[in-house]
C-alpha atoms as a PDB file:
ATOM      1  CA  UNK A   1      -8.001  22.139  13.846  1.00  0.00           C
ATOM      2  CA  UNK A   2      -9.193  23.294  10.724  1.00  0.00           C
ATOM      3  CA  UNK A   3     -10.272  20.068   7.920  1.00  0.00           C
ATOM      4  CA  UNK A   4      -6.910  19.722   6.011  1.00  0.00           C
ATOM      5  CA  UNK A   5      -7.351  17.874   2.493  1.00  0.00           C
ATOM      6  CA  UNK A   6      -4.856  16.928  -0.263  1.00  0.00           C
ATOM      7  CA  UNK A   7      -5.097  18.169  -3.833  1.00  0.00           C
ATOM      8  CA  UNK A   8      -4.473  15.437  -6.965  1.00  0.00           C
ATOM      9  CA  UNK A   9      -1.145  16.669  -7.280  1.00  0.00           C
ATOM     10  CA  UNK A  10      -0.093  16.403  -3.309  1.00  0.00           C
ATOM     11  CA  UNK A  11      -1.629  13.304  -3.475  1.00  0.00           C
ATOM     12  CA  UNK A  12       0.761  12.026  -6.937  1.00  0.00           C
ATOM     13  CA  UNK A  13       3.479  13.310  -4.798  1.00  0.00           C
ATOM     14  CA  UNK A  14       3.086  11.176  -1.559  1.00  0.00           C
ATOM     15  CA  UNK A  15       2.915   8.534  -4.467  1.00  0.00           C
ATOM     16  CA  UNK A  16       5.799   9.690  -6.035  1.00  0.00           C
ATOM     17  CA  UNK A  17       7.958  10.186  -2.713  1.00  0.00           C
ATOM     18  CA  UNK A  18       7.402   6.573  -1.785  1.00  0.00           C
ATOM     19  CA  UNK A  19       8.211   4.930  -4.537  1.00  0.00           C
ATOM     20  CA  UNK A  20      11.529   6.802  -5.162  1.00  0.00           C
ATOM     21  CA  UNK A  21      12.276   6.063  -0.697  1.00  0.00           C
ATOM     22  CA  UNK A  22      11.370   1.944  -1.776  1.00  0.00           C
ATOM     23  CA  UNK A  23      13.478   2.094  -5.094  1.00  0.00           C
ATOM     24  CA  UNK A  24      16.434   3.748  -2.891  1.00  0.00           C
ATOM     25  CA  UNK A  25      15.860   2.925   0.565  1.00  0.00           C
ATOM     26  CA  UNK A  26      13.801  -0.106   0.729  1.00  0.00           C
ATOM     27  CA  UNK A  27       9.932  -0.604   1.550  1.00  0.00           C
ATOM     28  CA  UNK A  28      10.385   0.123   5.360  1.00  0.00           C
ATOM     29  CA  UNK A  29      12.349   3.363   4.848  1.00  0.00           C
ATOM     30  CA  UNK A  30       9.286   4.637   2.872  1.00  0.00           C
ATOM     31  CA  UNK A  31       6.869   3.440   5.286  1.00  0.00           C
ATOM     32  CA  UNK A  32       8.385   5.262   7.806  1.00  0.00           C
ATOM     33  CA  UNK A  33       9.523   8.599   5.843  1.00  0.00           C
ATOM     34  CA  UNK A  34       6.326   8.838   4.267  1.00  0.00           C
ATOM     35  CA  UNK A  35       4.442   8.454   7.490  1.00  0.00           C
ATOM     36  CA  UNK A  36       6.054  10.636   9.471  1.00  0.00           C
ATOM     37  CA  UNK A  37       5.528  13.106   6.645  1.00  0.00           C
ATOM     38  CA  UNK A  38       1.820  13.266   6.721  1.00  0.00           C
ATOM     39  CA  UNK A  39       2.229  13.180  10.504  1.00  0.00           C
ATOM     40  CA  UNK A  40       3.921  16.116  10.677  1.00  0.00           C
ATOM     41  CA  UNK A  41       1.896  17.981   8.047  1.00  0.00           C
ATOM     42  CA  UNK A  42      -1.136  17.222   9.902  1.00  0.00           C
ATOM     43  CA  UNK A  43       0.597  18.404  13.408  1.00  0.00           C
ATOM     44  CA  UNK A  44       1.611  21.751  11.526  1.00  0.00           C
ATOM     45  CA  UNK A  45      -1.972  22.251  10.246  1.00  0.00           C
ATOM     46  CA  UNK A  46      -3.277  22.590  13.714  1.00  0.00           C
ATOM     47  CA  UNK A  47      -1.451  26.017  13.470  1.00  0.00           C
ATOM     48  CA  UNK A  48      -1.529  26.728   9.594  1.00  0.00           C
ATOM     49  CA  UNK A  49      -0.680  30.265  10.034  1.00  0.00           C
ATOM     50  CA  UNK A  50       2.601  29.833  11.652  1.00  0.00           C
ATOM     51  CA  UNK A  51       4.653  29.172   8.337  1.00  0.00           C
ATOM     52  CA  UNK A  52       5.469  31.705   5.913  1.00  0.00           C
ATOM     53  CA  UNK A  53       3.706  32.835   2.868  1.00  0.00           C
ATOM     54  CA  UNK A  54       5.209  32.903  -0.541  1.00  0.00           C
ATOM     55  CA  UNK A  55       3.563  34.775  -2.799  1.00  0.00           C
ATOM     56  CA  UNK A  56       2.747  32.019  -6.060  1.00  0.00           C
ATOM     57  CA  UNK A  57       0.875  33.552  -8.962  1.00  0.00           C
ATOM     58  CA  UNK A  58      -1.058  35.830  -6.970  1.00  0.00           C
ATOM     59  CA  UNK A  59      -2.030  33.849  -4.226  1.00  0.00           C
ATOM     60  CA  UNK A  60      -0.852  33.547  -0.651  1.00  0.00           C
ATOM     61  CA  UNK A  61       0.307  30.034  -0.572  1.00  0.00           C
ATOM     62  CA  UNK A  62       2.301  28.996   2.672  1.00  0.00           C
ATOM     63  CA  UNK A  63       5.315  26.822   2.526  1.00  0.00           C
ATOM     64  CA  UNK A  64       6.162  23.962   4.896  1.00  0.00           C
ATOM     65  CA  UNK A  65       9.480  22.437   5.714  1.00  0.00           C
ATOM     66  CA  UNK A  66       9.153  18.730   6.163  1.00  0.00           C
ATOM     67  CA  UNK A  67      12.040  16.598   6.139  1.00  0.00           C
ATOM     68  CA  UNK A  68      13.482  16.766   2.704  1.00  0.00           C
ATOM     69  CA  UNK A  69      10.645  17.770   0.819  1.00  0.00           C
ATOM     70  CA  UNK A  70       8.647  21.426   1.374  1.00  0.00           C
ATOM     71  CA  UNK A  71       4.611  21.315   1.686  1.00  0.00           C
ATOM     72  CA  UNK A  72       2.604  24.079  -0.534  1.00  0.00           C
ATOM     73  CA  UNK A  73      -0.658  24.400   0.435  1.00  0.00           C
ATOM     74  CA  UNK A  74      -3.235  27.422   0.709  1.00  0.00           C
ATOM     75  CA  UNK A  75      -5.498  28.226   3.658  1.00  0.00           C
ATOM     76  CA  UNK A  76      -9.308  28.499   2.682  1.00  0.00           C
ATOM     77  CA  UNK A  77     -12.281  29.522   4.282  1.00  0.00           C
ATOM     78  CA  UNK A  78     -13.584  26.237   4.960  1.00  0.00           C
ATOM     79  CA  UNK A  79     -10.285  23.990   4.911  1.00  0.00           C
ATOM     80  CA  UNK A  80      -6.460  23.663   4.292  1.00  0.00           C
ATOM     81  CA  UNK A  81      -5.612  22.402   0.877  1.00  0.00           C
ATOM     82  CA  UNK A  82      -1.929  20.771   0.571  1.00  0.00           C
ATOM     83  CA  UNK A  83      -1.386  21.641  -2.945  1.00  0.00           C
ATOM     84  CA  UNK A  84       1.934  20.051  -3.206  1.00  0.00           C
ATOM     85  CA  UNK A  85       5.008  18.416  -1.852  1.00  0.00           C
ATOM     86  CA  UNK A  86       7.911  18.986  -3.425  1.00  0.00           C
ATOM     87  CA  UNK A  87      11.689  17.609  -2.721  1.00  0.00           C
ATOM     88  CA  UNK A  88      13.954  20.505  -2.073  1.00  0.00           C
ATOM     89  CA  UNK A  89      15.507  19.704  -5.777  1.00  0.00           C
ATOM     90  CA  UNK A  90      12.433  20.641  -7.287  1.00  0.00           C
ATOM     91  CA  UNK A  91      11.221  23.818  -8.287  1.00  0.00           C
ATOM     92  CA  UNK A  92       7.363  24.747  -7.697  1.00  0.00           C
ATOM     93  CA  UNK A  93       5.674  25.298 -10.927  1.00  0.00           C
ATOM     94  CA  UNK A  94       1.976  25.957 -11.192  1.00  0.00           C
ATOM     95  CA  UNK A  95       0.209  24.535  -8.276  1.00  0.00           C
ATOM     96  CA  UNK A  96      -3.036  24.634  -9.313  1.00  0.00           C
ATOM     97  CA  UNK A  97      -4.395  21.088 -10.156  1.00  0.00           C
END
């Protein structure tokens, strides 16, 4: 499996997703969702060319479907870089960091 790391912003936006799940859901519910998040973005990364590419600014970025929330993140020689995660309300903007 190839190293998989988190960018800034993917990192704000774990952050971000489990604070909204605790203000909503309780502290449980976001230990859980936000678990089984990463989980399953780290199970999908020992394949990270089975989802599809969207083309973003130029660059092959590949988009993962993950619950409610969609996981942007490029493949690089030397690692995987999660760029973002995104609810499906939100629209991805630059996802550079």
């Amino acid at each position: 499996m190839p190293k998989v790391e988190y960018s800034e912003r993917a990192r704000a936006n774990i952050k971000d997703i489990g604070r909204y799940t605790i203000l909503n859901w309780g502290a449980y519910q976001a230990d859980e969702y936000v678990s089984s998040l990463l989980e399953r973005i780290e199970k999908a990364m020992e394949w990270p060319q089975g989802a599809p590419v969207v083309m973003f600014g130029g660059e092959d970025v590949r988009k993962l479907v993950v619950g409610h929330h969609v996981a942007y993140y490029s493949i690089e020689p030397d690692r995987v870089l999660i760029r973002a995660i995104l609810h499906f309300s939100q629209l991805p903007d630059r996802l550079r960091d």
